[in-house]
N, C-alpha and C. Protein backbone atom coordinates (compact mmCIF):
# COMPACT_ATOMS: atom_id res chain seq x y z
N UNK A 1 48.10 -32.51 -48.61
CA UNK A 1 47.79 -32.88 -47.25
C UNK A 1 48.99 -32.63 -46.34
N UNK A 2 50.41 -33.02 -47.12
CA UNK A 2 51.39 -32.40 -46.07
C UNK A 2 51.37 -30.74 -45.55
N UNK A 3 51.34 -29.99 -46.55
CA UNK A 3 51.29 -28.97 -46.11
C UNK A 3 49.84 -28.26 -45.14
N UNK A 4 48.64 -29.10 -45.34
CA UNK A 4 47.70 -28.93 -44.09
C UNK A 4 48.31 -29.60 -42.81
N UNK A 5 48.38 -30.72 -43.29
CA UNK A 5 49.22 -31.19 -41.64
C UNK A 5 50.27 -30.38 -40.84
N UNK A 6 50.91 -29.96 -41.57
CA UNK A 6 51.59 -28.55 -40.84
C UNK A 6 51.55 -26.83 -40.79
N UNK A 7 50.77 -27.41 -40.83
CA UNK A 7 49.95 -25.86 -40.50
C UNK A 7 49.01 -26.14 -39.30
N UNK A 8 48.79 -27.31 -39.28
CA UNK A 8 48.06 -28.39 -37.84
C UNK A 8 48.76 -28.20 -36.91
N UNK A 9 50.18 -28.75 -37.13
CA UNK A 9 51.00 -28.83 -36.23
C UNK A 9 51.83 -27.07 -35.79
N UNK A 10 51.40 -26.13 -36.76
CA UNK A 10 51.78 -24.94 -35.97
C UNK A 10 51.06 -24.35 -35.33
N UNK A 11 49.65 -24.55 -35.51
CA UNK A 11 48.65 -24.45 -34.44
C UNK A 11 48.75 -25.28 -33.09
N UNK A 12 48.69 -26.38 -33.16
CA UNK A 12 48.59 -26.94 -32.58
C UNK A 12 49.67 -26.70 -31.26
N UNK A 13 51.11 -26.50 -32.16
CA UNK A 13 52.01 -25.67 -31.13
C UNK A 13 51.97 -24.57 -30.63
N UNK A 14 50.68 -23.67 -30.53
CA UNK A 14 50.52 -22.52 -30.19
C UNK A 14 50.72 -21.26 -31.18
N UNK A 15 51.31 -20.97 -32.28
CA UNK A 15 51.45 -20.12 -33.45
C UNK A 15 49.86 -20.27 -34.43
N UNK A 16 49.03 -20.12 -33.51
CA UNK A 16 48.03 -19.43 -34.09
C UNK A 16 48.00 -18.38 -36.15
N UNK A 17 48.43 -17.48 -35.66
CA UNK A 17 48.85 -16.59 -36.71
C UNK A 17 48.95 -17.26 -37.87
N UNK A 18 50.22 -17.58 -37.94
CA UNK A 18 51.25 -18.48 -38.76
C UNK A 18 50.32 -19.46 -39.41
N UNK A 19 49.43 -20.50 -38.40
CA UNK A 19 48.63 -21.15 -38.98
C UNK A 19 47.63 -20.58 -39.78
N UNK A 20 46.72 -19.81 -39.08
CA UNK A 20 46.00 -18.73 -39.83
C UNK A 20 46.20 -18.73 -41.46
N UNK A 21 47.85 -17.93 -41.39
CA UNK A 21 48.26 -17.37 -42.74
C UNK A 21 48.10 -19.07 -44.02
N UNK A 22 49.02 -19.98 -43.38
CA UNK A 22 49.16 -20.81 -43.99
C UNK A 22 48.06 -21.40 -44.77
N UNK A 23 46.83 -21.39 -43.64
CA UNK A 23 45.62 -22.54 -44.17
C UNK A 23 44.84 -21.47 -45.05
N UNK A 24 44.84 -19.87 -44.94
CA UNK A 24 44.16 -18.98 -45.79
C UNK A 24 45.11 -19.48 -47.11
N UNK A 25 46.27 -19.55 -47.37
CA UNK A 25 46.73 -19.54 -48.69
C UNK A 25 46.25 -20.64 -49.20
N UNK A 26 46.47 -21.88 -48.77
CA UNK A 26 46.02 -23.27 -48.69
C UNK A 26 44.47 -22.99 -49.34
N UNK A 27 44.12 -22.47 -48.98
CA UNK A 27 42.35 -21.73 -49.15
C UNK A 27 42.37 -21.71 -50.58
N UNK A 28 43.04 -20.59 -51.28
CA UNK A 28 42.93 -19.70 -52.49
C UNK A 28 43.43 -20.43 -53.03
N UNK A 29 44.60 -21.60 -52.89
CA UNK A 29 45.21 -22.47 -54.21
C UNK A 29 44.24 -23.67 -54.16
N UNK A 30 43.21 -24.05 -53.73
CA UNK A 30 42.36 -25.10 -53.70
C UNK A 30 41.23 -24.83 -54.92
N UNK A 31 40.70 -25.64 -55.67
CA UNK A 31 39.51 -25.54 -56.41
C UNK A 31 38.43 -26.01 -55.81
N UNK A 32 37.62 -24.97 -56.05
CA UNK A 32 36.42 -25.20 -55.33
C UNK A 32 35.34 -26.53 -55.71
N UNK A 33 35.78 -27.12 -56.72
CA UNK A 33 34.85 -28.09 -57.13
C UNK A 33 35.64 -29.22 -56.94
N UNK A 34 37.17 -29.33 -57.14
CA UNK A 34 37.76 -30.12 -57.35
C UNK A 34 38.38 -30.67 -56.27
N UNK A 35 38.41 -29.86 -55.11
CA UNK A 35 39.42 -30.01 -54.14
C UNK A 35 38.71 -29.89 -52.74
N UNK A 36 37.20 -30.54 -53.13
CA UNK A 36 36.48 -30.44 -51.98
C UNK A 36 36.69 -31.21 -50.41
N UNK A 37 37.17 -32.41 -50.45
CA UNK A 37 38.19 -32.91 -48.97
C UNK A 37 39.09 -32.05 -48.55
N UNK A 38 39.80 -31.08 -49.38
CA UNK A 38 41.14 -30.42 -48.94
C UNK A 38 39.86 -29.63 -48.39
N UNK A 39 39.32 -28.89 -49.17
CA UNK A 39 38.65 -27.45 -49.00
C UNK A 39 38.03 -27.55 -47.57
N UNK A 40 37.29 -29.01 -47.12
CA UNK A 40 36.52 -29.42 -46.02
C UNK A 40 37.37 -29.53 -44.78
N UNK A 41 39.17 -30.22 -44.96
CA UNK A 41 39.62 -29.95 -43.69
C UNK A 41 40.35 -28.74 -43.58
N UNK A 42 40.62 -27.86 -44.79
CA UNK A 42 41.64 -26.67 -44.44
C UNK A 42 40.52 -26.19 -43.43
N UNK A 43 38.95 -25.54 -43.92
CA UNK A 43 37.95 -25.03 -43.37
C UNK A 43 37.76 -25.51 -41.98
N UNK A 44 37.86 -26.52 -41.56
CA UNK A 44 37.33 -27.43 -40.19
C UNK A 44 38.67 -26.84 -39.07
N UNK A 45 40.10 -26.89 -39.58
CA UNK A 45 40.89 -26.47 -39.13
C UNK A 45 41.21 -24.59 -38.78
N UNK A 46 40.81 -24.30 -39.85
CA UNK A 46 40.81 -22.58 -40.04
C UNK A 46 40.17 -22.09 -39.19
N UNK A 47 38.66 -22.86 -38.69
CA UNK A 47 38.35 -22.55 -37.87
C UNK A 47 38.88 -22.28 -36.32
N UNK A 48 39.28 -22.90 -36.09
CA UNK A 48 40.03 -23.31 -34.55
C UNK A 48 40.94 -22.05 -34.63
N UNK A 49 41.52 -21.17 -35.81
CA UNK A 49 42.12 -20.30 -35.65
C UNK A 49 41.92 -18.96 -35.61
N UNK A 50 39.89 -19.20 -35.26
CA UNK A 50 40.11 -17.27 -35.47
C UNK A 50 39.31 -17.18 -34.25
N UNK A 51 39.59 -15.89 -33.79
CA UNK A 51 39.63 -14.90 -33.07
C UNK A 51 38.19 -14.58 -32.52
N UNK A 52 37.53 -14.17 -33.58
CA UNK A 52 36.29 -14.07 -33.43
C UNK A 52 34.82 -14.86 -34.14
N UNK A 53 34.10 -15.55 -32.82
CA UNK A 53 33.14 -16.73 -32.64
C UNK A 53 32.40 -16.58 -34.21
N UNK A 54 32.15 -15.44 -34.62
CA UNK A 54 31.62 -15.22 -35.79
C UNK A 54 32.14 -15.87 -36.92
N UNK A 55 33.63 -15.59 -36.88
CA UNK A 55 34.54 -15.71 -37.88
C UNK A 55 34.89 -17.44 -38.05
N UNK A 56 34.67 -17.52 -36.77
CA UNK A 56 34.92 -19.50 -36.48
C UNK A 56 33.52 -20.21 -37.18
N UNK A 57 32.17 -19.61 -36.31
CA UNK A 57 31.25 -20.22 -36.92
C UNK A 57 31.34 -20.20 -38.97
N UNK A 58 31.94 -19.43 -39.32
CA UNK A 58 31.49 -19.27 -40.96
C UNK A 58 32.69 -20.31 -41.63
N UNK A 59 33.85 -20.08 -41.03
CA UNK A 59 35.09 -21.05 -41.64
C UNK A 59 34.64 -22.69 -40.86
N UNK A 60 33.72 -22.79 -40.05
CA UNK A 60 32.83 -24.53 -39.93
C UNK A 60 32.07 -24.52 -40.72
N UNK A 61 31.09 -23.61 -40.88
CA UNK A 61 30.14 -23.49 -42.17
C UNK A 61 30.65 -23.66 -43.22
N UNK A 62 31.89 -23.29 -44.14
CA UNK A 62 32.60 -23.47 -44.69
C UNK A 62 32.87 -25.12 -45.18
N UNK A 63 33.28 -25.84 -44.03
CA UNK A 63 33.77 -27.13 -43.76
C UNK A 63 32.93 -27.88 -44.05
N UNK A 64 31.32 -27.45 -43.42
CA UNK A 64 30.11 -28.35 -43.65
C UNK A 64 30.18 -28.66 -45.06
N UNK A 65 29.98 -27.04 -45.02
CA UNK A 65 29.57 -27.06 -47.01
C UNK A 65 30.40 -28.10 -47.85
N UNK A 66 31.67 -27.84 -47.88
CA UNK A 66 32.76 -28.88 -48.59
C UNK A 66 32.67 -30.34 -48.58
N UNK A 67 32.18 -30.61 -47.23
CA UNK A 67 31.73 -32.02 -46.64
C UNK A 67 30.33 -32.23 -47.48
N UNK A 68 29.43 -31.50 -47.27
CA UNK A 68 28.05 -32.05 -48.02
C UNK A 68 28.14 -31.85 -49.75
N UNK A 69 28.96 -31.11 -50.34
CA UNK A 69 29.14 -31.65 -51.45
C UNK A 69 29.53 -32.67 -51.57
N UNK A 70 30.96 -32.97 -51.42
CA UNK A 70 31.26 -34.67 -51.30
C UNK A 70 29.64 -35.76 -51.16
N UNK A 71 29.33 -35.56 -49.85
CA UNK A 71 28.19 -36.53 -49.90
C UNK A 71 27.24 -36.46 -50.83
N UNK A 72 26.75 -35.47 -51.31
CA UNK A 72 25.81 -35.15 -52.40
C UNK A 72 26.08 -36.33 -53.60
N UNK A 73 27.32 -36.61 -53.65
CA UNK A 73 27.62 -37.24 -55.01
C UNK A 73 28.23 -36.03 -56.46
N UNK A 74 28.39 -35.03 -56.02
CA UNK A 74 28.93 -34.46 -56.72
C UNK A 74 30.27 -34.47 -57.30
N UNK A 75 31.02 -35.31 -56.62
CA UNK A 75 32.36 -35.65 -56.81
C UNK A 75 32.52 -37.05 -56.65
N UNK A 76 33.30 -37.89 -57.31
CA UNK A 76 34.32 -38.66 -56.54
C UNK A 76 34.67 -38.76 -55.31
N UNK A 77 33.95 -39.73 -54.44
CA UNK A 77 34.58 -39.43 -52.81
C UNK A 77 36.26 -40.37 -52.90
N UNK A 78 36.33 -41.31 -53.35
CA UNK A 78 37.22 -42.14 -53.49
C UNK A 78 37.79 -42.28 -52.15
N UNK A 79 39.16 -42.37 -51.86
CA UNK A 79 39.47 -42.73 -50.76
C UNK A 79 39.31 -41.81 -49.47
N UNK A 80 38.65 -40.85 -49.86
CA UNK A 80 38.08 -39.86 -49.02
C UNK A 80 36.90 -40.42 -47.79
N UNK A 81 35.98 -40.96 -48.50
CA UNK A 81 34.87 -41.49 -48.22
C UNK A 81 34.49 -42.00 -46.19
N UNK A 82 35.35 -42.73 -46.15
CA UNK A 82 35.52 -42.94 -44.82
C UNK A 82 35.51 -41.81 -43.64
N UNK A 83 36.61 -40.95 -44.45
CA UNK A 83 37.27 -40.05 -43.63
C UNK A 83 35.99 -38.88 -43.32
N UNK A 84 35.97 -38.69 -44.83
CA UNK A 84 34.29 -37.44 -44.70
C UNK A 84 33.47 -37.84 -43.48
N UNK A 85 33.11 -39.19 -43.79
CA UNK A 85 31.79 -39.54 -42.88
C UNK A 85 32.38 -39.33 -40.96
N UNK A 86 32.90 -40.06 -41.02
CA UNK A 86 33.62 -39.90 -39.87
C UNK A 86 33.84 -38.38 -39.49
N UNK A 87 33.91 -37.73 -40.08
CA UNK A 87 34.38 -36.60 -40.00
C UNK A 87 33.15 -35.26 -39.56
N UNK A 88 32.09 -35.93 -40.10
CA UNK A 88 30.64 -35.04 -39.93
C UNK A 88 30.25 -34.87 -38.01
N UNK A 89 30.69 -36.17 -37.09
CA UNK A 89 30.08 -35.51 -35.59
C UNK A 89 31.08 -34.22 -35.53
N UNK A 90 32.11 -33.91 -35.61
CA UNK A 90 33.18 -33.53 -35.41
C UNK A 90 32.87 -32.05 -35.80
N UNK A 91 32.49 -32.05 -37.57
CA UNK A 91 31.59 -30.66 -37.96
C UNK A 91 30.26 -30.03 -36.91
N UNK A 92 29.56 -31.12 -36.89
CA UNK A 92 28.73 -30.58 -36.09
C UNK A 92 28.95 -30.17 -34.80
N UNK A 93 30.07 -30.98 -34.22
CA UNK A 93 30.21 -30.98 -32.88
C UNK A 93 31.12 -29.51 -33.13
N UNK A 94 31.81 -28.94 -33.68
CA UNK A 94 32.23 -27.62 -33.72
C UNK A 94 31.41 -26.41 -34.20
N UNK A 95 30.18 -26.73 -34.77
CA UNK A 95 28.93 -26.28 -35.19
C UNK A 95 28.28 -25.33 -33.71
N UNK A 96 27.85 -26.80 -32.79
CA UNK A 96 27.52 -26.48 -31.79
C UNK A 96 28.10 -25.52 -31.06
N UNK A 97 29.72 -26.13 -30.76
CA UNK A 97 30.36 -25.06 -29.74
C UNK A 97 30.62 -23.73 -30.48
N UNK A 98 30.17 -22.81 -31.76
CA UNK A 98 30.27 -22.04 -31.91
C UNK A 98 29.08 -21.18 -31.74
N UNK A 99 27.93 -21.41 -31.75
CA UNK A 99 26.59 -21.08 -31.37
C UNK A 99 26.99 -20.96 -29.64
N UNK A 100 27.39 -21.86 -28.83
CA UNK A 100 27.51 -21.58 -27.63
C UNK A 100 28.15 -20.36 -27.18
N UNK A 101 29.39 -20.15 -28.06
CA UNK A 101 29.72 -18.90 -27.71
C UNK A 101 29.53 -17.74 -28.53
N UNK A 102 28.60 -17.88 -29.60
CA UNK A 102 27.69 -17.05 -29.74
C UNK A 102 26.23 -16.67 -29.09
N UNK A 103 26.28 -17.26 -27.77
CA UNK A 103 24.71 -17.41 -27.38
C UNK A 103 23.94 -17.72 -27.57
N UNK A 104 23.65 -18.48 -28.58
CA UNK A 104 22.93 -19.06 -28.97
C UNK A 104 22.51 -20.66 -28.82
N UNK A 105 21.97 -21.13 -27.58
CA UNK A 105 21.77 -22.32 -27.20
C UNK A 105 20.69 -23.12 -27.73
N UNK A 106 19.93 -22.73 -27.97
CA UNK A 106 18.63 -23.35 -29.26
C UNK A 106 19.67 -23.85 -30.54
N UNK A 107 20.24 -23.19 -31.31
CA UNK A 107 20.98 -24.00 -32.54
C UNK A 107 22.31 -24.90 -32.09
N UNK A 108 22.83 -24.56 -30.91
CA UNK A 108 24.23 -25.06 -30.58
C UNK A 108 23.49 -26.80 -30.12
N UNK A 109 22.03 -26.85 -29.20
CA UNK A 109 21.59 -27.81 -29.39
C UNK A 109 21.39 -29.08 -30.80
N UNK A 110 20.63 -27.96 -31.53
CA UNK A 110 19.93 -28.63 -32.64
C UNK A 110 21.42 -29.54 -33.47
N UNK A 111 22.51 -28.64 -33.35
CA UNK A 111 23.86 -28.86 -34.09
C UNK A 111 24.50 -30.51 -33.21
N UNK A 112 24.45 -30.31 -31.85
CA UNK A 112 24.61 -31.64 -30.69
C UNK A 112 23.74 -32.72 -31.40
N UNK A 113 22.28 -32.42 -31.83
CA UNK A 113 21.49 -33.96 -32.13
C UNK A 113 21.83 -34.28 -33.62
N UNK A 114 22.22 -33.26 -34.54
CA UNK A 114 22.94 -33.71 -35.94
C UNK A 114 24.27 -34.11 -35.34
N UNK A 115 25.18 -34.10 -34.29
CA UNK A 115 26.68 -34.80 -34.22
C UNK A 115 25.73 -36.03 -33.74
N UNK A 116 24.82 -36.21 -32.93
CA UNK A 116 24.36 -37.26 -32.16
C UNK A 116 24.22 -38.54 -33.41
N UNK A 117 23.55 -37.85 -34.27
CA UNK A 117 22.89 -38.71 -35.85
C UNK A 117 23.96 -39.26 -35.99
N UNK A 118 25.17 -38.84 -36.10
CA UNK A 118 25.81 -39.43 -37.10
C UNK A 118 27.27 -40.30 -36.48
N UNK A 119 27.06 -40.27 -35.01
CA UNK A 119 28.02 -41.29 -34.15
C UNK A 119 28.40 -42.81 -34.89
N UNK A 120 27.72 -42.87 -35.51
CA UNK A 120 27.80 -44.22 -35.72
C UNK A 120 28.49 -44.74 -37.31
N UNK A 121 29.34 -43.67 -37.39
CA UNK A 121 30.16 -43.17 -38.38
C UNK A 121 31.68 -43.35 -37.79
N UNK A 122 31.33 -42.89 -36.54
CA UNK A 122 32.83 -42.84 -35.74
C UNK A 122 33.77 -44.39 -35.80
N UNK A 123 34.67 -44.50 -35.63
CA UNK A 123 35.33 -45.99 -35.13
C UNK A 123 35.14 -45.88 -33.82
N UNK A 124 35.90 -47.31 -33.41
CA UNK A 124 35.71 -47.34 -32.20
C UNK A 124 37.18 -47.22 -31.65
N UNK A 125 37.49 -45.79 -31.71
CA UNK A 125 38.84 -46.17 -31.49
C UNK A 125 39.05 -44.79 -30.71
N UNK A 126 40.49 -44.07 -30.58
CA UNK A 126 40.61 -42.42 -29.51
C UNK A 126 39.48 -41.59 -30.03
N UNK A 127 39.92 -41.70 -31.26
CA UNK A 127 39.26 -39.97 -32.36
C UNK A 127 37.69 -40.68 -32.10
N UNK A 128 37.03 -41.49 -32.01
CA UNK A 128 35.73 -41.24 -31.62
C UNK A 128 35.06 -41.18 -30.55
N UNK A 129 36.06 -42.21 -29.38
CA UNK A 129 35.81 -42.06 -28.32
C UNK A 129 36.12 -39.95 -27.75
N UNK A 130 37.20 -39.16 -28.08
CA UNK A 130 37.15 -38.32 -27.74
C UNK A 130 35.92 -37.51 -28.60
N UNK A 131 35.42 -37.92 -29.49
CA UNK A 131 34.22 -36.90 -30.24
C UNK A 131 32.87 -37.08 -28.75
N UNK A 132 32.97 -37.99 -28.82
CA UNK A 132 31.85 -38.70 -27.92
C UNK A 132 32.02 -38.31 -26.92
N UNK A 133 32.74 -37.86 -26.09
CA UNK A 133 32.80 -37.16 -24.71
C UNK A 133 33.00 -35.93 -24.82
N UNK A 134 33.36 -34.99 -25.99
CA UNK A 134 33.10 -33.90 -26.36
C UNK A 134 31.69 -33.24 -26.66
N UNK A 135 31.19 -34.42 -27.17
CA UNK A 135 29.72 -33.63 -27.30
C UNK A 135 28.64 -34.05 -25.72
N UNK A 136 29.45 -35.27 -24.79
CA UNK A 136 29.06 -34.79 -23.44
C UNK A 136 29.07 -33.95 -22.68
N UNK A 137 30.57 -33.19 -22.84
CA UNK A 137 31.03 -32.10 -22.49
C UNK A 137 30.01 -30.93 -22.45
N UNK A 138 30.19 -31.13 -24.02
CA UNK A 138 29.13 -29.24 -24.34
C UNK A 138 27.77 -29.98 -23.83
N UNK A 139 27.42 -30.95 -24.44
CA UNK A 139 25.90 -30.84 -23.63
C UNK A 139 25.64 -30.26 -22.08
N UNK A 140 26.59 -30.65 -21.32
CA UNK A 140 26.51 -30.72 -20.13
C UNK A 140 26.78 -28.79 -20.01
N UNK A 141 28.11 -28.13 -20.60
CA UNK A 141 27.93 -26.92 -20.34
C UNK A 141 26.75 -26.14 -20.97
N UNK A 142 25.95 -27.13 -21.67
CA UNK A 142 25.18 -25.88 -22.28
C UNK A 142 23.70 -26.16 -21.15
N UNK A 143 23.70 -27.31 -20.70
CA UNK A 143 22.77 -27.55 -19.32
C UNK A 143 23.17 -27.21 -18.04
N UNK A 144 24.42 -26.39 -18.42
CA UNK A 144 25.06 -25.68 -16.91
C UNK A 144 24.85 -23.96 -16.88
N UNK A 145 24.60 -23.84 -18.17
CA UNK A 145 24.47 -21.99 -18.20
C UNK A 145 25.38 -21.69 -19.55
N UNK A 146 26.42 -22.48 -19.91
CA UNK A 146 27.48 -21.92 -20.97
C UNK A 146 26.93 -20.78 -21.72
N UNK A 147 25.70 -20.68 -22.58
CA UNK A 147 25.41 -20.38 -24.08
C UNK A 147 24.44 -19.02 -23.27
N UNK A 148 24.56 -19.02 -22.00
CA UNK A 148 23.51 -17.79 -21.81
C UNK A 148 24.82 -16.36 -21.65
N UNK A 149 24.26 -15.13 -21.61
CA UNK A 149 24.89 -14.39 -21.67
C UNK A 149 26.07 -14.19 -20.44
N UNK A 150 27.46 -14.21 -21.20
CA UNK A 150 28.38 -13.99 -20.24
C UNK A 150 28.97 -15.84 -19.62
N UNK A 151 28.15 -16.38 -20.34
CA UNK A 151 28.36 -18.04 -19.72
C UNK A 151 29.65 -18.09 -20.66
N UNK A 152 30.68 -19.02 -19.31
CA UNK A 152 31.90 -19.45 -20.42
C UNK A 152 31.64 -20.63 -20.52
N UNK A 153 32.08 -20.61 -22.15
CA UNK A 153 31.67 -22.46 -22.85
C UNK A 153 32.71 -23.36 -22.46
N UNK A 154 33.58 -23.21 -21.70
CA UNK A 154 34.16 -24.55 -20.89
C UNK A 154 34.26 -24.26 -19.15
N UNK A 155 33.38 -23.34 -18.60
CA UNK A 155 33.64 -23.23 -17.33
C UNK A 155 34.24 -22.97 -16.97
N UNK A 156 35.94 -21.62 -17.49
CA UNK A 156 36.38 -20.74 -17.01
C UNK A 156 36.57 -19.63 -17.72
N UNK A 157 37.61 -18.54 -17.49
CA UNK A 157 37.62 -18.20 -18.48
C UNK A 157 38.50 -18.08 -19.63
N UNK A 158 39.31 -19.23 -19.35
CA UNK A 158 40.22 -19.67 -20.11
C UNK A 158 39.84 -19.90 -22.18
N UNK A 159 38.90 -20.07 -22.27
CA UNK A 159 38.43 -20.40 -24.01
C UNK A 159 38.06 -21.73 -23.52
N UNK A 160 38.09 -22.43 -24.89
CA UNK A 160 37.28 -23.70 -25.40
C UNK A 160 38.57 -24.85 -25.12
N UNK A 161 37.59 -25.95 -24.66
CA UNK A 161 38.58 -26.98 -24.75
C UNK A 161 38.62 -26.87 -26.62
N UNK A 162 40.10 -28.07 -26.92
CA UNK A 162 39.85 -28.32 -28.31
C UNK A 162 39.43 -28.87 -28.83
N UNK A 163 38.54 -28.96 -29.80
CA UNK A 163 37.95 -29.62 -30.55
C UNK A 163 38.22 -30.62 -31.44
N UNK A 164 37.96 -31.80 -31.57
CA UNK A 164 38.65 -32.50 -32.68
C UNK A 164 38.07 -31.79 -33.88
């Protein structure tokens, strides 16, 4: 987890790339059965680092996947457990905003009422209060034009706000 956390924090400082590289290696030394929480936030994070909407939507897909094993019962959630659940508006809610800027406003919806389901997972504390006005956000751009062709998904053309 230290070494995801900083690879967070080199994103987060703008070194994109760098992060990139880090969370792909992070990727390949993970077991896929065994290391399904790591596998779920390297993926959730990896996302935020690529380039192209395609490439983002599949590394969240990614994240889902890792996440719904855990829940399945296929593993040990152990002290994970909390965090997963909590952690699902957040998938979806990055679900959505990748359909938006893929154009696709029919699934970027459907993805908003699965983050909607599962609010009540959140605490009541920043990290849910900001999930929760994030998925006001996109609702609202995707009832403003965002997801139609040429619509930007935060109303300039700056990119995406960030996502938790």
């Amino acid at each position: 987890m230290v070494r995801i956390g900083q690879a967070i924090m080199l994103h987060r400082g703008g070194d994109r790339e760098e992060a990139r590289n880090r969370f792909a290696a992070l990727w390949t030394e993970t077991d896929v059965d065994a290391d399904l929480f790591h596998r779920c936030t390297i993926a959730h994070y990896m996302a935020d680092t690529q380039d192209d909407p395609a490439d983002e939507l599949a590394w969240d897909l990614r994240a889902l996947a890792a996440a719904d094993a855990l829940d399945q019962d296929r593993v040990s959630w152990g002290e994970h457990q909390l965090a997963v659940r909590s952690l699902y508006p957040s998938l979806y809610l990055n679900l959505a905003a990748d359909h938006v800027k893929l154009g696709d406003e029919e699934a970027a919806r459907q993805e908003l009422e699965r983050a909607r389901a599962k609010l009540d997972a959140l605490p009541a504390d920043a990290y849910g209060e900001g999930i929760r006005a994030a998925i006001e956000r996109l609702e609202k751009r995707i009832a403003d034009g965002a997801a139609s062709p040429g619509g930007a998904v935060d109303g300039s053309s700056g990119g995406t706000d960030q996502l938790p």
